[in-house]
PDB file of N, CA and C in Angstrom:
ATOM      1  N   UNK A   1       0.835  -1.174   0.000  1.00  0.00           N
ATOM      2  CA  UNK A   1       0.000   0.000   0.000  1.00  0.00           C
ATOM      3  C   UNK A   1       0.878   1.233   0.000  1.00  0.00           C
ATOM      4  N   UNK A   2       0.250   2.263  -1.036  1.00  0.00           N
ATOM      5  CA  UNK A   2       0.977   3.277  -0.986  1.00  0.00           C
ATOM      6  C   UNK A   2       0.699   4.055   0.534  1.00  0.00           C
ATOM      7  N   UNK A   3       1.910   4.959   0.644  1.00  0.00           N
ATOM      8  CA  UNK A   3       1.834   5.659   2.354  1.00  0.00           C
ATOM      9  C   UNK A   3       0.662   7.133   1.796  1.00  0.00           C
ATOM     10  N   UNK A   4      -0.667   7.167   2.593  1.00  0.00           N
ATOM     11  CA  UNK A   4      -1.282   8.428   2.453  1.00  0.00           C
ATOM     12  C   UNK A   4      -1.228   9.115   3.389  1.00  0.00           C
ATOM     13  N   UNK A   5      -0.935  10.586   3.042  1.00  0.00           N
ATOM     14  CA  UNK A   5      -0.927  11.669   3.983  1.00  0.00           C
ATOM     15  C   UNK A   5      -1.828  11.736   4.808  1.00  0.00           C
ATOM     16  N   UNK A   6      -1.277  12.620   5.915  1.00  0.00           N
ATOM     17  CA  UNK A   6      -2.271  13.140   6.213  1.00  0.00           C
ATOM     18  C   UNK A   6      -3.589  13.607   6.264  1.00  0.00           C
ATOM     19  N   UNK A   7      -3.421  14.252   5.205  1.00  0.00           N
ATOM     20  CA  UNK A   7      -4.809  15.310   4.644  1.00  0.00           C
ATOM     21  C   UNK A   7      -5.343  14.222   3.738  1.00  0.00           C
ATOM     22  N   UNK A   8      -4.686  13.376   2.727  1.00  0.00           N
ATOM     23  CA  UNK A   8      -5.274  12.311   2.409  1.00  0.00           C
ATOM     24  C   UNK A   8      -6.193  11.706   3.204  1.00  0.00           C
ATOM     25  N   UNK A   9      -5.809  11.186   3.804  1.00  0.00           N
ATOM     26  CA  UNK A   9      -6.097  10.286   4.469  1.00  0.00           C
ATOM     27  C   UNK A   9      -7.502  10.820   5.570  1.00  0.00           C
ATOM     28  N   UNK A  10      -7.254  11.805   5.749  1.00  0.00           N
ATOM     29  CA  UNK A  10      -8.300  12.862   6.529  1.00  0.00           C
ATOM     30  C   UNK A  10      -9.285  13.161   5.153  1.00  0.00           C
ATOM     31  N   UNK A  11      -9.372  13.327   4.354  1.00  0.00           N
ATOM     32  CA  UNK A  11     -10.211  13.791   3.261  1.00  0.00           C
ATOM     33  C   UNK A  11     -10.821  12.177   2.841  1.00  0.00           C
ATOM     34  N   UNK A  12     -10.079  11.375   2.857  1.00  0.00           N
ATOM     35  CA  UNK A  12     -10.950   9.717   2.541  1.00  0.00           C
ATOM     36  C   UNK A  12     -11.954   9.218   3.987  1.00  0.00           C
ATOM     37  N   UNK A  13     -11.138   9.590   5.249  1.00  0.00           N
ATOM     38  CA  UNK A  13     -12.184   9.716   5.955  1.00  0.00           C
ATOM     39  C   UNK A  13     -13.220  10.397   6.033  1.00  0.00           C
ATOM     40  N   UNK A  14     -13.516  11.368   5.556  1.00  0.00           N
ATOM     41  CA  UNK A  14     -14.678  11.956   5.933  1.00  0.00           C
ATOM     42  C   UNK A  14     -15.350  11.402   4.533  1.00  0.00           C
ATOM     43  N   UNK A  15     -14.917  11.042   3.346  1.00  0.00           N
ATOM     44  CA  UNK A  15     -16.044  10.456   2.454  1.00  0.00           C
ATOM     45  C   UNK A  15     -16.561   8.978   3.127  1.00  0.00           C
ATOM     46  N   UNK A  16     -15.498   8.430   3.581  1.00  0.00           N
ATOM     47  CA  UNK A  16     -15.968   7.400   4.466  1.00  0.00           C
ATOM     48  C   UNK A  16     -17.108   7.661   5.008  1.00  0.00           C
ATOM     49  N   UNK A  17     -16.791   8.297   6.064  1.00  0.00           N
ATOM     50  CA  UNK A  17     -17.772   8.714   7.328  1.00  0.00           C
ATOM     51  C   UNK A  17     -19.251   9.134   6.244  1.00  0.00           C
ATOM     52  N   UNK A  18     -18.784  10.340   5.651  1.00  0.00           N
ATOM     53  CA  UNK A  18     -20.226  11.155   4.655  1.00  0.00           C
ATOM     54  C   UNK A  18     -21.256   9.597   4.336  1.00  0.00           C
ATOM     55  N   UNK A  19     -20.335   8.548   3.781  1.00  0.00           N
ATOM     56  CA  UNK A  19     -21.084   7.670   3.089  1.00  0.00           C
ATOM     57  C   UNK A  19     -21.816   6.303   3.703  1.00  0.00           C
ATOM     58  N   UNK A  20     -21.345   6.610   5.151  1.00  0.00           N
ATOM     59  CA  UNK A  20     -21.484   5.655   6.144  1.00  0.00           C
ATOM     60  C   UNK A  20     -22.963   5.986   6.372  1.00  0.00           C
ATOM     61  N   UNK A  21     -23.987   5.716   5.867  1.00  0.00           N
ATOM     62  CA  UNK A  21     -25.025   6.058   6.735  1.00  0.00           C
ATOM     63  C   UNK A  21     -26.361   6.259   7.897  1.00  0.00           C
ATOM     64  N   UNK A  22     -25.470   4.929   8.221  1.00  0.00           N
ATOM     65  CA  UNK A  22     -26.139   3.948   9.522  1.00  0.00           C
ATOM     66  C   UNK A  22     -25.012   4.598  10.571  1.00  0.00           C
ATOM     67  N   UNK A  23     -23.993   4.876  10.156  1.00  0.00           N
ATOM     68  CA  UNK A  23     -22.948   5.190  11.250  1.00  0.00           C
ATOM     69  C   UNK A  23     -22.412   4.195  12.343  1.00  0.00           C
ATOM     70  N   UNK A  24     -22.578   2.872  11.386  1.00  0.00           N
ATOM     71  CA  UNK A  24     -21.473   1.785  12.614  1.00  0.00           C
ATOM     72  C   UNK A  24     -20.190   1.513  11.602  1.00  0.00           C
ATOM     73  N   UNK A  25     -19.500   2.429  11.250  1.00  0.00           N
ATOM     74  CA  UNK A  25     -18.001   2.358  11.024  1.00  0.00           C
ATOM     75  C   UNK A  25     -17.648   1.251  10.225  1.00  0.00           C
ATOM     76  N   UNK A  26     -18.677   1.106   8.859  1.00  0.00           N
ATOM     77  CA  UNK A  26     -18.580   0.315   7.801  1.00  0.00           C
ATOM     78  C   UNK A  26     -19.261   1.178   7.021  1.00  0.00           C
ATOM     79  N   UNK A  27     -18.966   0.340   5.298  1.00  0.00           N
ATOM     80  CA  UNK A  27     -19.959   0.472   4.310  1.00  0.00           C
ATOM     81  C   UNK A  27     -20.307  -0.781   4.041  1.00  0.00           C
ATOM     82  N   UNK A  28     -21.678  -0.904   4.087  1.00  0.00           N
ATOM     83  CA  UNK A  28     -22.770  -1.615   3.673  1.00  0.00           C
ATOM     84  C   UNK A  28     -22.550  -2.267   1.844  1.00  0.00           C
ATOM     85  N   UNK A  29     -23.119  -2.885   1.667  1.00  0.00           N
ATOM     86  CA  UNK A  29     -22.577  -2.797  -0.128  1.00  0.00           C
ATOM     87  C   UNK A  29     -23.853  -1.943  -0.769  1.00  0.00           C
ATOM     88  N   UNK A  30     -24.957  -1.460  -0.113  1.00  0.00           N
ATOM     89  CA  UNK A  30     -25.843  -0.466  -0.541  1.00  0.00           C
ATOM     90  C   UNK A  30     -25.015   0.884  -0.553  1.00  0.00           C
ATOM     91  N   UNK A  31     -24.455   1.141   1.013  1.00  0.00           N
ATOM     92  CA  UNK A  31     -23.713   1.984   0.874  1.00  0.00           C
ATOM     93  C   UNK A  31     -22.285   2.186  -0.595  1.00  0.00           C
ATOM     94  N   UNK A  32     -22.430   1.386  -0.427  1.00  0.00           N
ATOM     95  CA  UNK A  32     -20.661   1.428  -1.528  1.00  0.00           C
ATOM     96  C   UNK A  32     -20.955   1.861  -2.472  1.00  0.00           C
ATOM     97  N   UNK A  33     -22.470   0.660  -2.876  1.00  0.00           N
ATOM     98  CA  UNK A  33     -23.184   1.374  -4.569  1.00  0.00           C
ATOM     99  C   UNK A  33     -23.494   2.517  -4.511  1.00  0.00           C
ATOM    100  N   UNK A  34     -23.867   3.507  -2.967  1.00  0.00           N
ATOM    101  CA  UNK A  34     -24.482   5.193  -3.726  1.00  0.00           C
ATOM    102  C   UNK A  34     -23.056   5.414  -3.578  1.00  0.00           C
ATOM    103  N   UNK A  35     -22.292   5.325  -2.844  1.00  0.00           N
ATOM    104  CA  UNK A  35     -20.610   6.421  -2.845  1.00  0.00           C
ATOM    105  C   UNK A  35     -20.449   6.170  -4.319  1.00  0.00           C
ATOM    106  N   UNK A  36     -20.061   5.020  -4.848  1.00  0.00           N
ATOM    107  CA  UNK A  36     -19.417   4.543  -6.339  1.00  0.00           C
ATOM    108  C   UNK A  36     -20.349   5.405  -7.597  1.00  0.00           C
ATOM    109  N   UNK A  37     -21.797   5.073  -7.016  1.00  0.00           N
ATOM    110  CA  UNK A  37     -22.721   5.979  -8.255  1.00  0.00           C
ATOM    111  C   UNK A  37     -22.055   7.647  -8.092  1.00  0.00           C
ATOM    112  N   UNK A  38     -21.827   8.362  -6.838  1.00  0.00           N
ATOM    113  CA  UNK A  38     -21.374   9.595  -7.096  1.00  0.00           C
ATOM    114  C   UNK A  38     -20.232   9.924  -7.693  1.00  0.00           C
ATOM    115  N   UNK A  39     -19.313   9.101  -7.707  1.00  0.00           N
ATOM    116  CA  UNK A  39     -17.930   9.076  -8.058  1.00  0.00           C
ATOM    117  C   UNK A  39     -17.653   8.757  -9.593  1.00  0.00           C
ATOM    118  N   UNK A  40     -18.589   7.506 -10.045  1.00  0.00           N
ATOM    119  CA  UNK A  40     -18.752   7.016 -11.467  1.00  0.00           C
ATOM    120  C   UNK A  40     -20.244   6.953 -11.730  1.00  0.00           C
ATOM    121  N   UNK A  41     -21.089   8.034 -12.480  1.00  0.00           N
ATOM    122  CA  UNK A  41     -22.378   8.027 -12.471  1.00  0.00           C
ATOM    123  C   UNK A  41     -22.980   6.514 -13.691  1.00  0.00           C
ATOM    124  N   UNK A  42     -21.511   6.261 -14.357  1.00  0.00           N
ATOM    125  CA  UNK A  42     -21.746   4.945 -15.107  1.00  0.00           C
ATOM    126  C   UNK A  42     -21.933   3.412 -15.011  1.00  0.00           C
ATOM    127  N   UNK A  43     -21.047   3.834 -13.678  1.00  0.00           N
ATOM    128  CA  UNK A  43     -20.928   2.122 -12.702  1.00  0.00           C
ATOM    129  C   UNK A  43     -21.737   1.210 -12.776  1.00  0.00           C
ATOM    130  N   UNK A  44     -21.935   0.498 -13.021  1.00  0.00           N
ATOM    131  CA  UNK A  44     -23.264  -0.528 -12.381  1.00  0.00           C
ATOM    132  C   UNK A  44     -23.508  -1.378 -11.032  1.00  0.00           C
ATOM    133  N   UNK A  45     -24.011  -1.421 -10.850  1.00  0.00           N
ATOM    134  CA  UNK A  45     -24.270  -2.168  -9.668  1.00  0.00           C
ATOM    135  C   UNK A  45     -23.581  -3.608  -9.424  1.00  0.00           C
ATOM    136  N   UNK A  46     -23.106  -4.495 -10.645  1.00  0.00           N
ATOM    137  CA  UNK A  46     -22.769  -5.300 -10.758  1.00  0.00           C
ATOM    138  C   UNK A  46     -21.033  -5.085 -10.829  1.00  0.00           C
ATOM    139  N   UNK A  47     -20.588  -4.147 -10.969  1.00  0.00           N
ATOM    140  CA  UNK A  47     -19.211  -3.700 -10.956  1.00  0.00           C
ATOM    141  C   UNK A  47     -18.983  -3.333  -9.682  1.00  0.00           C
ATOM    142  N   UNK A  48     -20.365  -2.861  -8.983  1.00  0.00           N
ATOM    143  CA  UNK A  48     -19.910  -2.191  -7.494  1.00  0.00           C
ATOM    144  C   UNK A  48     -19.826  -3.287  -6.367  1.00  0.00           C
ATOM    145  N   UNK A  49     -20.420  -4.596  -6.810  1.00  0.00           N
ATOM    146  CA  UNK A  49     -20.660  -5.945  -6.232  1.00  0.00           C
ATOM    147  C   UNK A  49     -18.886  -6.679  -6.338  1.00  0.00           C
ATOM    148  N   UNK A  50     -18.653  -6.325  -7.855  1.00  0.00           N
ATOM    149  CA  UNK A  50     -17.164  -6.948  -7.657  1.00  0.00           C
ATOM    150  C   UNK A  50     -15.877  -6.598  -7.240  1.00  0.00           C
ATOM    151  N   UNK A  51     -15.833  -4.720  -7.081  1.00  0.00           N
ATOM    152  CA  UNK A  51     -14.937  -4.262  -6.361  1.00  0.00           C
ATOM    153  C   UNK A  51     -15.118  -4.036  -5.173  1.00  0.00           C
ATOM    154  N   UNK A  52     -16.782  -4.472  -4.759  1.00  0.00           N
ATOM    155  CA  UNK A  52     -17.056  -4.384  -2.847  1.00  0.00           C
ATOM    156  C   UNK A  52     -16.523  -5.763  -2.371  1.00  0.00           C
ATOM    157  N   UNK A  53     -16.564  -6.910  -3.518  1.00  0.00           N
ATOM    158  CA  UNK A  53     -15.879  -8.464  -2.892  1.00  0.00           C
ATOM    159  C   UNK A  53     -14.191  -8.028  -2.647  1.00  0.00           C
ATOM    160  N   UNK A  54     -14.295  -7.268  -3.924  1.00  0.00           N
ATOM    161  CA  UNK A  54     -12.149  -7.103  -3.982  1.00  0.00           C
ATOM    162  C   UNK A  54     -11.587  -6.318  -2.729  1.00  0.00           C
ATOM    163  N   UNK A  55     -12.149  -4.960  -2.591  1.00  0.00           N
ATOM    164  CA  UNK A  55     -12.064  -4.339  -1.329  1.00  0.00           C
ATOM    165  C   UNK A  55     -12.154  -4.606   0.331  1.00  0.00           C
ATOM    166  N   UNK A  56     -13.415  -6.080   0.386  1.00  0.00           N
ATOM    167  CA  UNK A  56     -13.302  -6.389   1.749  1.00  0.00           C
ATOM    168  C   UNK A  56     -13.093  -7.759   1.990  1.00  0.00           C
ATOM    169  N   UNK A  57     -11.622  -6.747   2.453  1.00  0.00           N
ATOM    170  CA  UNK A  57     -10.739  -7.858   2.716  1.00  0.00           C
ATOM    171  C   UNK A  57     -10.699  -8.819   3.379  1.00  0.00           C
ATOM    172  N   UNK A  58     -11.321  -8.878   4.627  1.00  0.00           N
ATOM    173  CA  UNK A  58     -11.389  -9.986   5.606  1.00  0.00           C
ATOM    174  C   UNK A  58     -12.988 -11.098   5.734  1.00  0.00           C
ATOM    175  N   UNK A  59     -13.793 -10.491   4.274  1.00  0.00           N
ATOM    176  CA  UNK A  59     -14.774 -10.802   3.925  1.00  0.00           C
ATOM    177  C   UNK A  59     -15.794 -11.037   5.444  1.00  0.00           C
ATOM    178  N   UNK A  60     -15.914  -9.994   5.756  1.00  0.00           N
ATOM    179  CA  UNK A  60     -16.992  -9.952   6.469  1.00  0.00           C
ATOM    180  C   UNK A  60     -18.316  -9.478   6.425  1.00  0.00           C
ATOM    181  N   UNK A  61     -18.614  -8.994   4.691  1.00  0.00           N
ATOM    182  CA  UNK A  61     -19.496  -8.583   4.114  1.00  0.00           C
ATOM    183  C   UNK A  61     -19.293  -7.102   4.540  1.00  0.00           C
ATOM    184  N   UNK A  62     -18.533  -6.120   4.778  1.00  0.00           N
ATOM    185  CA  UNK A  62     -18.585  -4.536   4.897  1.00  0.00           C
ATOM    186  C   UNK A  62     -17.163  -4.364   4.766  1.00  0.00           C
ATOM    187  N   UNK A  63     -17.048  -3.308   4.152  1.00  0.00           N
ATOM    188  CA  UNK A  63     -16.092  -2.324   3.627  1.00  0.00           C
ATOM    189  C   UNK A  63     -15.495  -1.414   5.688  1.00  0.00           C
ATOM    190  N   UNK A  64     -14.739  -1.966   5.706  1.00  0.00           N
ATOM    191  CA  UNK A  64     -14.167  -1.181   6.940  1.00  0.00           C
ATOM    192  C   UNK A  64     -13.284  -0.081   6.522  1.00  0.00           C
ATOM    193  N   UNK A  65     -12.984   1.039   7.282  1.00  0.00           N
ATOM    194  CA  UNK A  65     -12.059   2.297   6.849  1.00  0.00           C
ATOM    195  C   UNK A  65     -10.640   1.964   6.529  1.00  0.00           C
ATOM    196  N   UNK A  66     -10.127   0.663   6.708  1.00  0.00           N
ATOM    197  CA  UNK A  66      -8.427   0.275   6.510  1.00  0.00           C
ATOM    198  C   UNK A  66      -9.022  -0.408   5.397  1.00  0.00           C
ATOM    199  N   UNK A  67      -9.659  -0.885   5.038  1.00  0.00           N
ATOM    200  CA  UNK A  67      -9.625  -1.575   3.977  1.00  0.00           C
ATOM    201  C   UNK A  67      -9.778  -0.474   3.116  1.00  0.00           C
ATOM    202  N   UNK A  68     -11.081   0.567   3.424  1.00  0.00           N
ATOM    203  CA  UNK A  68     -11.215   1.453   2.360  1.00  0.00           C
ATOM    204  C   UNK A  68     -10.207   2.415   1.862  1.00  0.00           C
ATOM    205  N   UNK A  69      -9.309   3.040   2.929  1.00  0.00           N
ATOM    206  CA  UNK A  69      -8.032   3.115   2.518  1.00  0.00           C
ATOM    207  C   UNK A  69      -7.151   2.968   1.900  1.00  0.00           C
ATOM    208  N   UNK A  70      -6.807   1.551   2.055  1.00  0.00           N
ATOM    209  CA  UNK A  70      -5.668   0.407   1.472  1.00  0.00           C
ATOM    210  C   UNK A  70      -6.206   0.657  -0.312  1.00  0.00           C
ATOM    211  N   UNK A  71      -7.928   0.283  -0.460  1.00  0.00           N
ATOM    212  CA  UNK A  71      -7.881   0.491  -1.915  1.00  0.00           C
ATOM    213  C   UNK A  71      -8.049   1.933  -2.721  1.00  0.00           C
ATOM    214  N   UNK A  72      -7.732   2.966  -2.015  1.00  0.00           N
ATOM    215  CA  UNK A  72      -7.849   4.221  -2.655  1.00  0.00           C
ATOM    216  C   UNK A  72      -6.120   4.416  -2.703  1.00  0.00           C
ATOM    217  N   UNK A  73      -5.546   4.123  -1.721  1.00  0.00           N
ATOM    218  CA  UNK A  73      -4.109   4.374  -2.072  1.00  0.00           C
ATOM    219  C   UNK A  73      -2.970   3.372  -2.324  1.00  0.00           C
ATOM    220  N   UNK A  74      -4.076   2.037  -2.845  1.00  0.00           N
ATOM    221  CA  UNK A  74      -2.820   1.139  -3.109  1.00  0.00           C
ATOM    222  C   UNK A  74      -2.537   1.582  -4.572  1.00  0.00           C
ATOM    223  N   UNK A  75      -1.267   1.472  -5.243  1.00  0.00           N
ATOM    224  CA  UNK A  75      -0.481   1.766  -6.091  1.00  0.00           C
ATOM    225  C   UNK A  75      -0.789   1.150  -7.550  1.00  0.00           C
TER     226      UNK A  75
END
């Protein structure tokens, strides 16, 4: 994993957090699909299913903030 700054890293948290919207310190894969629709209004749902499997990592069915991390600044 690439090393993210600070402010990085502070600016991915709060889309985290923004997109969290149950607020127990995951994304949901409902959640993932609206963050991903704002980010790529083209995405499909079926693309957001296969980078929410690739992203969580310890497959516990939710996107945790180190994981979400790890895939915004891995290299």
């Amino acid at each position: 994993m690439r090393w993210a700054c600070a402010e990085q890293r502070g600016r991915l948290r709060e889309d985290f957090d923004f997109n969290d919207l149950n607020k127990d310190g995951k994304l949901s894969l409902g959640e993932f699909i609206r963050f991903m629709e704002t980010v790529d209004e083209d995405i499909t749902a079926e693309e957001c299913e296969i980078g929410f499997d690739e992203i969580d990592a310890n497959r516990d069915g939710a996107i945790e903030f180190d994981e979400f991390l790890a895939w915004w600044t891995e290299p």
